[in-house]
N, C-alpha and C. Protein backbone atom coordinates (compact mmCIF):
# COMPACT_ATOMS: atom_id res chain seq x y z
N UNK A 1 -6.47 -47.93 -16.83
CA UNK A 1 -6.79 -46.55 -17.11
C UNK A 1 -5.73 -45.96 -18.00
N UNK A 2 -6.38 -45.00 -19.22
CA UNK A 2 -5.25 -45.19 -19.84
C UNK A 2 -5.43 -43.56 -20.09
N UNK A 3 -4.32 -42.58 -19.87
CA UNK A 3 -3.80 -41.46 -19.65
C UNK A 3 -3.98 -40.63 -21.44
N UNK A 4 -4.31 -39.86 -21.22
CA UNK A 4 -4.53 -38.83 -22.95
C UNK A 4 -3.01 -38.75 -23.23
N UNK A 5 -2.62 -38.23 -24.39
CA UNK A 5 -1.45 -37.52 -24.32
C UNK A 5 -1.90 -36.53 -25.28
N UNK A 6 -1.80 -35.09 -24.66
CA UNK A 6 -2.00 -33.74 -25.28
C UNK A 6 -1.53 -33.85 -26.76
N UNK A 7 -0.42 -34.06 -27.29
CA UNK A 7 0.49 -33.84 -28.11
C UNK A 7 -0.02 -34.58 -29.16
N UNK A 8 -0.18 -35.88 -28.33
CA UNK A 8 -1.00 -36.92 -29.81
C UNK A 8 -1.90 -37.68 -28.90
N UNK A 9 -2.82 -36.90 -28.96
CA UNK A 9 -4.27 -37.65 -28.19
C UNK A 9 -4.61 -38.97 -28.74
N UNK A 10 -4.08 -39.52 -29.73
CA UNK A 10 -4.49 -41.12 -30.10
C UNK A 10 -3.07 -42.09 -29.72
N UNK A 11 -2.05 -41.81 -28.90
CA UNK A 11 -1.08 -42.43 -28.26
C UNK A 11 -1.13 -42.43 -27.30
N UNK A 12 -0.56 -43.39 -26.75
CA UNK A 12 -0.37 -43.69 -24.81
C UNK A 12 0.32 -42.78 -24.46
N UNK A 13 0.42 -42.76 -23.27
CA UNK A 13 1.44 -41.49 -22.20
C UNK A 13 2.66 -42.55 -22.87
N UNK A 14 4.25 -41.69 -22.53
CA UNK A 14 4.99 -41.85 -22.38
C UNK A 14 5.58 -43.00 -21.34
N UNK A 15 4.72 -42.89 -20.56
CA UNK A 15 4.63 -44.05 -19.43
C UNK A 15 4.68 -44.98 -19.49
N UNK A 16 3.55 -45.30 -20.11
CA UNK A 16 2.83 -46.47 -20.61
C UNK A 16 3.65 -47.04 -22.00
N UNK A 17 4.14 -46.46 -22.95
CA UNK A 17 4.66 -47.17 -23.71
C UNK A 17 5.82 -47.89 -23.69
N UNK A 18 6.32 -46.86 -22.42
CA UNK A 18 8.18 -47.11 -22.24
C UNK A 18 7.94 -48.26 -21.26
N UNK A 19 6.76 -48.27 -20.66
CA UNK A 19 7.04 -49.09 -19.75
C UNK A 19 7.00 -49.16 -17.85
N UNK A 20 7.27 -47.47 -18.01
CA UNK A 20 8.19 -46.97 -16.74
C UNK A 20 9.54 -46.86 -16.41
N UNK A 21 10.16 -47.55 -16.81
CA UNK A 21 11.36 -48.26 -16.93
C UNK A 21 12.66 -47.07 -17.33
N UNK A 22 13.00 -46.61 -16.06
CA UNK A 22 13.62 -45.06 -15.67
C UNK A 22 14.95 -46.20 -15.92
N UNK A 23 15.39 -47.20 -15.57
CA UNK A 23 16.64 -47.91 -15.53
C UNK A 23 17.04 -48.21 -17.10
N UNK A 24 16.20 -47.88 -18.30
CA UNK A 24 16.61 -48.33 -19.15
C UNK A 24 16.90 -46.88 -19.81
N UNK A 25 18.49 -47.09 -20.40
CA UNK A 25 19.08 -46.00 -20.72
C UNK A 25 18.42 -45.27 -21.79
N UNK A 26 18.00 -45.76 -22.62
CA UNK A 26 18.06 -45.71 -24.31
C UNK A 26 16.26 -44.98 -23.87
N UNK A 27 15.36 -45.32 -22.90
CA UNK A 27 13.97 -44.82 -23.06
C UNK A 27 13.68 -44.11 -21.06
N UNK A 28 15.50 -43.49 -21.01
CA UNK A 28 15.07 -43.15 -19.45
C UNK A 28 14.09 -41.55 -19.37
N UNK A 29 15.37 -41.01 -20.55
CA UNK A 29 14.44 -39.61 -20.63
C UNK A 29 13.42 -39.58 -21.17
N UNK A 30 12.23 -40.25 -21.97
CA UNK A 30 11.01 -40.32 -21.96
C UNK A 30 10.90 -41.00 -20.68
N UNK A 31 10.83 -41.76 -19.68
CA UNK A 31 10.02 -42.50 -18.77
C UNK A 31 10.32 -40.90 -17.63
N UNK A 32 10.78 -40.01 -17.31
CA UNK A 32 11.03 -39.26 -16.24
C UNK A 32 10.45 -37.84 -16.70
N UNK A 33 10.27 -37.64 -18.17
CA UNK A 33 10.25 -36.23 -19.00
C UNK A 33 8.65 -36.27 -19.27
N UNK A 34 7.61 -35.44 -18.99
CA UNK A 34 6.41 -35.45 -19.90
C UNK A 34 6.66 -35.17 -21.21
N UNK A 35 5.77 -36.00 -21.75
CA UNK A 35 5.79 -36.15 -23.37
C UNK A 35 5.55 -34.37 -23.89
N UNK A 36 4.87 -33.61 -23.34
CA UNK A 36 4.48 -32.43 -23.68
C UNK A 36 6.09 -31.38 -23.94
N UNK A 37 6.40 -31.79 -22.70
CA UNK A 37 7.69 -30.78 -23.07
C UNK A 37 8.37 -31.50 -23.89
N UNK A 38 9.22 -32.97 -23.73
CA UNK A 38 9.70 -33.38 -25.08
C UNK A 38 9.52 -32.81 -26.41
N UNK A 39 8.19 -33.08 -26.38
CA UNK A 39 7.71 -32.46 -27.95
C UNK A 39 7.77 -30.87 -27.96
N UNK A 40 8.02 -30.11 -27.54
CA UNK A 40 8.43 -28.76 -27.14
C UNK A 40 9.78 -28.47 -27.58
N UNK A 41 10.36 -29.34 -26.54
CA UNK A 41 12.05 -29.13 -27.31
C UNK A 41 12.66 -29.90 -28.72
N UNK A 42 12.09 -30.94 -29.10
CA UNK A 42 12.17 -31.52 -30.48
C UNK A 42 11.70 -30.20 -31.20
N UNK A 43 10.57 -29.50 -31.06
CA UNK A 43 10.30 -28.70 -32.43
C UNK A 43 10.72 -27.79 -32.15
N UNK A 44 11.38 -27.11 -31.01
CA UNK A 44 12.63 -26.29 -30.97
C UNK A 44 13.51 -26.33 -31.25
N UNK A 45 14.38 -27.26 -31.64
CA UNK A 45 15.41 -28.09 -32.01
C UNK A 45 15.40 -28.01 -33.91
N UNK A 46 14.11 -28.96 -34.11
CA UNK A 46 13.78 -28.60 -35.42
C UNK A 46 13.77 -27.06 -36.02
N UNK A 47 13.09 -26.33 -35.50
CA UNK A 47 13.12 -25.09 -35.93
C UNK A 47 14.17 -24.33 -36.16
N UNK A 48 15.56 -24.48 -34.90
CA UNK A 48 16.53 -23.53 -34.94
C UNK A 48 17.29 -23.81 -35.87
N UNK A 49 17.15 -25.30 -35.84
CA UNK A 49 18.83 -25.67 -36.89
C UNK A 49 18.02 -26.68 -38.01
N UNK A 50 16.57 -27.08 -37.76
CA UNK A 50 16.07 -27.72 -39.17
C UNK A 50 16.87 -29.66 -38.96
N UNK A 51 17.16 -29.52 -37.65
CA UNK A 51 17.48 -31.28 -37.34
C UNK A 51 16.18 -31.74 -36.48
N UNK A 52 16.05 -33.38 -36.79
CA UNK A 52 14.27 -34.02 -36.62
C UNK A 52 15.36 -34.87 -35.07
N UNK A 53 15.12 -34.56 -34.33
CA UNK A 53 15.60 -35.37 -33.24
C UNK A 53 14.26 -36.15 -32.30
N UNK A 54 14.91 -37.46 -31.93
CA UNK A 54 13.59 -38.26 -31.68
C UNK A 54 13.75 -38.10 -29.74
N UNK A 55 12.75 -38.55 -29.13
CA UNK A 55 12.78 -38.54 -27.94
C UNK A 55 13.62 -39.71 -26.86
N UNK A 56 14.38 -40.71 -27.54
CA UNK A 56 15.22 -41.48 -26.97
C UNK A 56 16.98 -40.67 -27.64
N UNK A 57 16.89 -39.68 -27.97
CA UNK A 57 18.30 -38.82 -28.68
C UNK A 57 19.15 -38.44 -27.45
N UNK A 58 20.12 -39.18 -26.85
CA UNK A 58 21.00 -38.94 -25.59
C UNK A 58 20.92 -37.23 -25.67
N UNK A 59 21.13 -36.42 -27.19
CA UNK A 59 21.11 -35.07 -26.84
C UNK A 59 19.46 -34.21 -26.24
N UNK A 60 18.92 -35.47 -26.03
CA UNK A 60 17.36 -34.40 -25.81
C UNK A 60 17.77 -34.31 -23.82
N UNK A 61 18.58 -35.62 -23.57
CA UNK A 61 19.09 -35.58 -21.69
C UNK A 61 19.88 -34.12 -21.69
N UNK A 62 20.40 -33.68 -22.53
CA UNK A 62 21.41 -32.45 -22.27
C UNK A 62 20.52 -31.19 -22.34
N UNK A 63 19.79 -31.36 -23.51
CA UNK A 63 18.68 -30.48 -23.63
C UNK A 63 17.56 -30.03 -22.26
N UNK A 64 16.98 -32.07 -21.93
CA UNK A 64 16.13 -31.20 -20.76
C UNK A 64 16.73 -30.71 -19.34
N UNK A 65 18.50 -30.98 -19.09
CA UNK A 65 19.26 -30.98 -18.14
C UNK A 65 19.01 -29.23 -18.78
N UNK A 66 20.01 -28.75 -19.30
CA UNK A 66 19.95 -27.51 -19.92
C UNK A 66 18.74 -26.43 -19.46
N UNK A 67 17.93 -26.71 -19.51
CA UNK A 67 16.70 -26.41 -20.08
C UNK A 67 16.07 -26.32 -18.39
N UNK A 68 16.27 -27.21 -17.81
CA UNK A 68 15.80 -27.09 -16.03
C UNK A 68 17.02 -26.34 -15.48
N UNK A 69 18.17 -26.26 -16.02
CA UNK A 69 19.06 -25.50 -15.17
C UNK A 69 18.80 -24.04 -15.82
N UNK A 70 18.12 -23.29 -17.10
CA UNK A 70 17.78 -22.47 -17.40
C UNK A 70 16.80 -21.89 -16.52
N UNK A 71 15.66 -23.12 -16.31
CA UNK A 71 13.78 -22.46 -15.09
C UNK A 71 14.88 -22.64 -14.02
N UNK A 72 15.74 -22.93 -13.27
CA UNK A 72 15.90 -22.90 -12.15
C UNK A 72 16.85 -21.60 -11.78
N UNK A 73 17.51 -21.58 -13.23
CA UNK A 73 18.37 -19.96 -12.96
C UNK A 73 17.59 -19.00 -13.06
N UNK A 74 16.66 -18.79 -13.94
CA UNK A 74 15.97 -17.83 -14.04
C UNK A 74 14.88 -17.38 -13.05
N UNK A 75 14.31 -18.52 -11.85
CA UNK A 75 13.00 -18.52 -11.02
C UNK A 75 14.24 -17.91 -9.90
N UNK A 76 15.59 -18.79 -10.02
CA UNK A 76 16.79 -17.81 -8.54
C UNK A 76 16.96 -16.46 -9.07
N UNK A 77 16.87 -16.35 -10.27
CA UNK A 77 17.06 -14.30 -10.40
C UNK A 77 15.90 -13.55 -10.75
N UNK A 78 14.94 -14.64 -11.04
CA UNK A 78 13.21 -13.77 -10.11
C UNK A 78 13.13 -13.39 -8.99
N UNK A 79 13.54 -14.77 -8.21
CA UNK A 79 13.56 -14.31 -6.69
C UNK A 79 14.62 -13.24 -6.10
N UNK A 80 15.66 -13.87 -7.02
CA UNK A 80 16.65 -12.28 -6.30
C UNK A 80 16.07 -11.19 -6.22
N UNK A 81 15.44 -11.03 -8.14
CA UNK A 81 14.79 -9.11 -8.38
C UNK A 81 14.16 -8.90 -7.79
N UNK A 82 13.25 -10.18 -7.07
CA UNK A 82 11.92 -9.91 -5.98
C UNK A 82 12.64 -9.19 -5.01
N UNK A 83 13.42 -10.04 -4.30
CA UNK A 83 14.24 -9.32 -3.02
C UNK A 83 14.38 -8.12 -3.19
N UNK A 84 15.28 -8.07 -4.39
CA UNK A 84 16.42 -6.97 -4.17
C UNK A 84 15.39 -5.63 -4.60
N UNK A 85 14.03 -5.75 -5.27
CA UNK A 85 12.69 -5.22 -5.28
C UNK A 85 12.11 -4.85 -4.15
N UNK A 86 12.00 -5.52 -3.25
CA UNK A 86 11.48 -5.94 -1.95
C UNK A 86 12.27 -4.58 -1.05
N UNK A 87 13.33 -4.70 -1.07
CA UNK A 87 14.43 -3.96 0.02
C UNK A 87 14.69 -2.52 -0.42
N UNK A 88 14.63 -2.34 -2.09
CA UNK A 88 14.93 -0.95 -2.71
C UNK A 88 13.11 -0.64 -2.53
N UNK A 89 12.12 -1.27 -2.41
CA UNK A 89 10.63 -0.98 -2.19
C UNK A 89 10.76 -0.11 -0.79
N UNK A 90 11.36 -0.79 0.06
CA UNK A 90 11.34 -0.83 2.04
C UNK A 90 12.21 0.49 1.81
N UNK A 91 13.08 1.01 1.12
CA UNK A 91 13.83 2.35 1.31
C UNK A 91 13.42 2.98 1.11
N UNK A 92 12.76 3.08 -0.62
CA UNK A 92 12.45 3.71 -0.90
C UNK A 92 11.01 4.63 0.16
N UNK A 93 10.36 3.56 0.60
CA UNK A 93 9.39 3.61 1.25
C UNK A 93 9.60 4.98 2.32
N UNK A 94 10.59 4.45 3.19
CA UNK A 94 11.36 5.30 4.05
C UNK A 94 11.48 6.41 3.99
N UNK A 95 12.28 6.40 2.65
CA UNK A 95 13.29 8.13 2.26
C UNK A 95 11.99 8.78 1.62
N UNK A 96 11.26 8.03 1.12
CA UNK A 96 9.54 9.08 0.81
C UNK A 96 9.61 9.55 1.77
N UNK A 97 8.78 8.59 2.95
CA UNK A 97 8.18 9.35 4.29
C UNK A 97 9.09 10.27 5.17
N UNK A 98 10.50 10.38 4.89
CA UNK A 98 11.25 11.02 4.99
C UNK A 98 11.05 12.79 4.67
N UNK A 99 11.44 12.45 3.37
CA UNK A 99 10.90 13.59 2.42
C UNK A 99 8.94 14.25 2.94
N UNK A 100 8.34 13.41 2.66
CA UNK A 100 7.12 14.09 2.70
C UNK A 100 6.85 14.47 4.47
N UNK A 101 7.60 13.91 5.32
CA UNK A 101 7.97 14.67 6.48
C UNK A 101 8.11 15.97 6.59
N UNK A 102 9.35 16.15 6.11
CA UNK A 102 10.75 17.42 5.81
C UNK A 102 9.29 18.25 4.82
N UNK A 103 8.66 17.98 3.84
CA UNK A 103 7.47 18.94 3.12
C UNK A 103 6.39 19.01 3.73
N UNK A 104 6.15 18.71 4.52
CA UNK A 104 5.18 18.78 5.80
C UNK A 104 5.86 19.74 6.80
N UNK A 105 7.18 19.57 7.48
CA UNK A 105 7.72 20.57 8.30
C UNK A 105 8.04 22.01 7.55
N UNK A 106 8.03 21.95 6.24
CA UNK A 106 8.70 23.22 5.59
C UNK A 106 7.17 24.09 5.17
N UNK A 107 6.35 23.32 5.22
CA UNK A 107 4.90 23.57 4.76
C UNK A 107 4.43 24.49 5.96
N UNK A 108 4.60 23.45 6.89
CA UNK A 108 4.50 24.43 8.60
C UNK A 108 5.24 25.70 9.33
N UNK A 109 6.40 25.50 8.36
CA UNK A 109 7.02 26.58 8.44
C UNK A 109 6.92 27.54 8.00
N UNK A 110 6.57 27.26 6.37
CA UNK A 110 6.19 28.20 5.92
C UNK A 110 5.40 29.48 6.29
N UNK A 111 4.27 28.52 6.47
CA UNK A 111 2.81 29.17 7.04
C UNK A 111 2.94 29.62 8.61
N UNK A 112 4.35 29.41 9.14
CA UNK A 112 4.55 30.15 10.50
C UNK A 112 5.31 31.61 9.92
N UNK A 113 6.02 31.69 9.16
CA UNK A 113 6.86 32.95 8.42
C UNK A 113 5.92 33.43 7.85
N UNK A 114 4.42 32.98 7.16
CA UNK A 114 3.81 34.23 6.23
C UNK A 114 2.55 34.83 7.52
N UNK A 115 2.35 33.89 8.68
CA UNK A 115 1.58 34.20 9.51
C UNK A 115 2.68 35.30 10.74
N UNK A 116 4.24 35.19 10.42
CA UNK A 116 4.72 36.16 11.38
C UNK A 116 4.48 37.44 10.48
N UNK A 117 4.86 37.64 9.10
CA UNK A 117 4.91 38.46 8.40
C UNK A 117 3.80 39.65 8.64
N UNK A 118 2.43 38.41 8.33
CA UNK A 118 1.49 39.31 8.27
C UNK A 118 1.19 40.13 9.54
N UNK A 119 1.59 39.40 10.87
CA UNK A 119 1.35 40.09 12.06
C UNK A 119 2.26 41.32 12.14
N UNK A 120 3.56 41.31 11.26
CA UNK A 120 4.16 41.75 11.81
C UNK A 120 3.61 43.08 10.50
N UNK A 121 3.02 42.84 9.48
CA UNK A 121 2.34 44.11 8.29
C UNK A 121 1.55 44.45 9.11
N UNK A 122 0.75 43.61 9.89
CA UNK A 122 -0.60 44.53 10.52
C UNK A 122 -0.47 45.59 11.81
N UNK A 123 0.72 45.10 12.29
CA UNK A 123 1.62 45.76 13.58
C UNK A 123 1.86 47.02 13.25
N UNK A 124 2.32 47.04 12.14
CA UNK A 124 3.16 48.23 11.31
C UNK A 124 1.97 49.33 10.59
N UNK A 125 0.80 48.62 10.15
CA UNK A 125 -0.08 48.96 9.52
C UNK A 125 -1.04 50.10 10.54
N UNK A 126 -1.07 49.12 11.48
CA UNK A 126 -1.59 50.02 12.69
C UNK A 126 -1.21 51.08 13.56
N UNK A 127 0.03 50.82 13.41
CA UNK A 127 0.89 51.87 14.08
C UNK A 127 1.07 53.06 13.19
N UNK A 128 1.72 52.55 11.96
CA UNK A 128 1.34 53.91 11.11
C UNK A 128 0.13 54.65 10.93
N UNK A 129 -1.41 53.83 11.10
CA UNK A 129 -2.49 54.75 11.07
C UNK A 129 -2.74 55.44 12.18
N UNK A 130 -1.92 54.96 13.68
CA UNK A 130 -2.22 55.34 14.70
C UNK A 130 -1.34 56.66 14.68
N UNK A 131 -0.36 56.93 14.21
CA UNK A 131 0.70 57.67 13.83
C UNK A 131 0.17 58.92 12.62
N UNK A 132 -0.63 58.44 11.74
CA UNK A 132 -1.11 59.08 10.81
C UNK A 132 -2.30 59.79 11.60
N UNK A 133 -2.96 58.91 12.26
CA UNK A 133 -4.61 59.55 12.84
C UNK A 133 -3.89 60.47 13.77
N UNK A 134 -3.04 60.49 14.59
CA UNK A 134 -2.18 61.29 15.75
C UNK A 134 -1.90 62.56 14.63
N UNK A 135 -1.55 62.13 13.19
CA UNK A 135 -1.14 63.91 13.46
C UNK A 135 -2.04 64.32 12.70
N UNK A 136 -2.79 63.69 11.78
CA UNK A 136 -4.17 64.48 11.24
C UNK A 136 -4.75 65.24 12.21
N UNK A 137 -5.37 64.70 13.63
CA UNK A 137 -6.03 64.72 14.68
C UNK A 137 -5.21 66.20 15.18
N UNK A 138 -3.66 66.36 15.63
CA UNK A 138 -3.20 67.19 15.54
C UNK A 138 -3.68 68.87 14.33
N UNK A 139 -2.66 68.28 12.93
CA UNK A 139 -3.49 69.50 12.11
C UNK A 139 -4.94 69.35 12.38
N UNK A 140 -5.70 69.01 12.39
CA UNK A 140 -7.53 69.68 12.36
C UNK A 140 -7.98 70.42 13.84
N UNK A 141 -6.81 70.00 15.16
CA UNK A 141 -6.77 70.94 15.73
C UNK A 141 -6.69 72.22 15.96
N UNK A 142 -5.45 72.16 15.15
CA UNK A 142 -4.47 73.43 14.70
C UNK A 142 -5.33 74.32 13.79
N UNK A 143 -5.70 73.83 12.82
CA UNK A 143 -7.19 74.33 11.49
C UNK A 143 -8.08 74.48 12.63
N UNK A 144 -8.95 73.69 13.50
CA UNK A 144 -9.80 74.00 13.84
C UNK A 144 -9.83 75.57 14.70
N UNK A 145 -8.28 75.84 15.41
CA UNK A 145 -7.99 76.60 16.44
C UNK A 145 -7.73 78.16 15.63
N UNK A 146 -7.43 77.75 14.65
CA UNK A 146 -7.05 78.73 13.74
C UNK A 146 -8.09 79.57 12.99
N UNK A 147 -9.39 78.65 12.44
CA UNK A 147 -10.54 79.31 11.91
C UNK A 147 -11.07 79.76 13.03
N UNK A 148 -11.13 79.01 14.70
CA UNK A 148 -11.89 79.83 15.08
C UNK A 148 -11.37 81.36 15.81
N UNK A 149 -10.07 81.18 15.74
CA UNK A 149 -9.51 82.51 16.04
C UNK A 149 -9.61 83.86 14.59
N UNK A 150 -9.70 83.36 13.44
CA UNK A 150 -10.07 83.78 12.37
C UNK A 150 -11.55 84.44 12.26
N UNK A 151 -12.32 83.27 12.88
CA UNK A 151 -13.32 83.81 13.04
C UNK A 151 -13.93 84.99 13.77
N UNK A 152 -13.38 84.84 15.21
CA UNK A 152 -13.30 85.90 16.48
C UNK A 152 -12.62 86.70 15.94
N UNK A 153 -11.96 87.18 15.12
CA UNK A 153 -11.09 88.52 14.64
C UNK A 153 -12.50 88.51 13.78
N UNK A 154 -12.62 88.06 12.54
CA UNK A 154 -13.43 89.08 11.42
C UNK A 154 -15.17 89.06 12.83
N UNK A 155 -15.63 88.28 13.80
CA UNK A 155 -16.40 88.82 14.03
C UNK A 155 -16.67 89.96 14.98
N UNK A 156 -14.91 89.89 15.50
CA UNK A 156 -14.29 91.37 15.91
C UNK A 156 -14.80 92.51 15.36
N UNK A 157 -14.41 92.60 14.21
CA UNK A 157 -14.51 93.60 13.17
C UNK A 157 -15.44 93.90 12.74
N UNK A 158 -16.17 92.95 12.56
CA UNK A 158 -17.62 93.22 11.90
C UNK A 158 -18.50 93.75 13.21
N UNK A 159 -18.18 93.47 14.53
CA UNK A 159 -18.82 94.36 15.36
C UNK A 159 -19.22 95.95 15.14
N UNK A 160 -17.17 95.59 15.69
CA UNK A 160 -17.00 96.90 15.30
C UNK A 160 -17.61 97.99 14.71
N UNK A 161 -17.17 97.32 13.89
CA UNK A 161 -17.85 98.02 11.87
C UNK A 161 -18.90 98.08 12.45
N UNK A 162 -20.27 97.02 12.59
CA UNK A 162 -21.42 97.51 13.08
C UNK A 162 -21.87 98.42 13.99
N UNK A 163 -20.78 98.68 15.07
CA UNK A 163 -21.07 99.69 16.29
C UNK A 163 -20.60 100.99 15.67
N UNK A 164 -19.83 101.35 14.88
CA UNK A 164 -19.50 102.48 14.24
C UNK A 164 -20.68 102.45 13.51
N UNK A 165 -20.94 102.05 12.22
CA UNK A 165 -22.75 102.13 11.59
C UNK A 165 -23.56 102.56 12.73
N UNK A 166 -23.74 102.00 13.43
CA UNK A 166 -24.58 102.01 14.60
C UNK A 166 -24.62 103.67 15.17
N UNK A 167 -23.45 103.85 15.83
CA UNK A 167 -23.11 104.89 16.12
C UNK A 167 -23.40 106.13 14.92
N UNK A 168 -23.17 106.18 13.81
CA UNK A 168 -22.93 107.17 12.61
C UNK A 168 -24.80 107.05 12.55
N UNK A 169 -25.30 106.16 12.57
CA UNK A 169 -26.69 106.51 12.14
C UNK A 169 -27.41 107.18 13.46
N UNK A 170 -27.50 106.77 14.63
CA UNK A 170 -27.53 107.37 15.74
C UNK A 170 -27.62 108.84 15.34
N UNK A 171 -26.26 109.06 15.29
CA UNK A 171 -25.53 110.74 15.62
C UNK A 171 -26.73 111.45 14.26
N UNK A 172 -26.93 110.25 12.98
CA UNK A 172 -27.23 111.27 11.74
C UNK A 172 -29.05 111.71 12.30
N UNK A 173 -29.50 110.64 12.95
CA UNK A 173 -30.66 110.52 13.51
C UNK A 173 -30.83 111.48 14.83
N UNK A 174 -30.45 111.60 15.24
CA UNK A 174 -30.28 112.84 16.53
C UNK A 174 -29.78 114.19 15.88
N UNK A 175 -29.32 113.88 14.82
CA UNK A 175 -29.30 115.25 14.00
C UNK A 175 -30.52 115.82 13.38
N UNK A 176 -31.20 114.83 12.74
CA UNK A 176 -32.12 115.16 11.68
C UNK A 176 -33.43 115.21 12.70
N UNK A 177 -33.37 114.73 14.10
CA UNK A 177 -34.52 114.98 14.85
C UNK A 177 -34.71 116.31 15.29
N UNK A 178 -33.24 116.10 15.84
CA UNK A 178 -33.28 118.10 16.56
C UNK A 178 -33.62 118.85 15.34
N UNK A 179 -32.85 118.88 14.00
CA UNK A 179 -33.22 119.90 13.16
C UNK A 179 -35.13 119.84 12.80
N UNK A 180 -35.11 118.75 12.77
CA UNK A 180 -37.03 118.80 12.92
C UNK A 180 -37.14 119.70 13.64
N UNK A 181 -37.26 118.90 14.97
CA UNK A 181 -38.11 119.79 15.87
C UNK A 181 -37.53 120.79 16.72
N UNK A 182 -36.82 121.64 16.24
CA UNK A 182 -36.46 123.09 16.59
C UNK A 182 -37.25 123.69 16.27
């Protein structure tokens, strides 16, 4: 069975050509390395500095040594940021529910100070109308007690006045009768 190779689909695996043969110095890093990344770091190699390095090049062992101690540093300070992500996540978490606590209690508070307030406007509100109606209620007494003593005087007078009329026409009428009928 004979294995593709991505890189050059009309060549054997790396495997297969070398042999297997991890003990032989000169073709160890092809027999242990997939051919894919090899050819990865050769044309990385090529590119930076414009040198053709082949896959038995003792510098491609430093390269893929290099190069795994790079994924392995970098996947340990993924995992750190995860953590250290993880734990500033868990505080943060906290000191929110903290906070939106404390704005929940100040919220309640609030609405206990605008609900004393108002009891305490409507307290005041009432008392002053009760205070206000007390002395209106008072003056319209006083007015009321006053017109009707106002009244009882002019209908004093106007008696009066009428019983004098009264009287004066009488007397003019008992005058003008007798002088008749004498």
């Amino acid at each position: 069975m004979m294995k593709l190779n991505m890189v050059y689909p009309n060549r054997k695996s790396s495997l297969q050509t070398f042999g297997g043969n991890a003990g032989d110095s000169a073709n160890s890093i092809a027999a242990w390395q997939p051919e894919s990344e090899l050819a990865q770091l050769q044309t990385e190699v090529f590119a930076v500095t414009g040198v053709k390095v082949s896959a038995d090049d003792p510098i491609m062992a430093v390269l893929v040594i290099q190069k795994r101690d790079m994924q392995a540093y970098t996947a340990e300070l993924t995992r750190r940021q995860d953590e250290q992500q993880e734990i500033f996540l868990a505080d943060f978490k906290m000191q929110a529910q903290e906070v939106c606590q404390a704005a929940e209690n100040l919220a309640k508070q609030q609405q206990q100070i605008v609900n004393t307030v108002l009891k305490a406007n409507s307290d005041y509100l009432e008392s002053m109308e009760n205070k206000l109606l007390g002395s209106v209620a008072v003056k319209i007494r006083n007015q009321n007690q006053n017109e009707q003593q106002m009244f009882i005087s002019n209908l004093k007078k106007s008696l009066l006045l009428f019983g004098c009329v009264f009287l004066v026409v009488q007397v003019v009428l008992l005058t003008l009768f007798a002088v008749l009928f004498k």
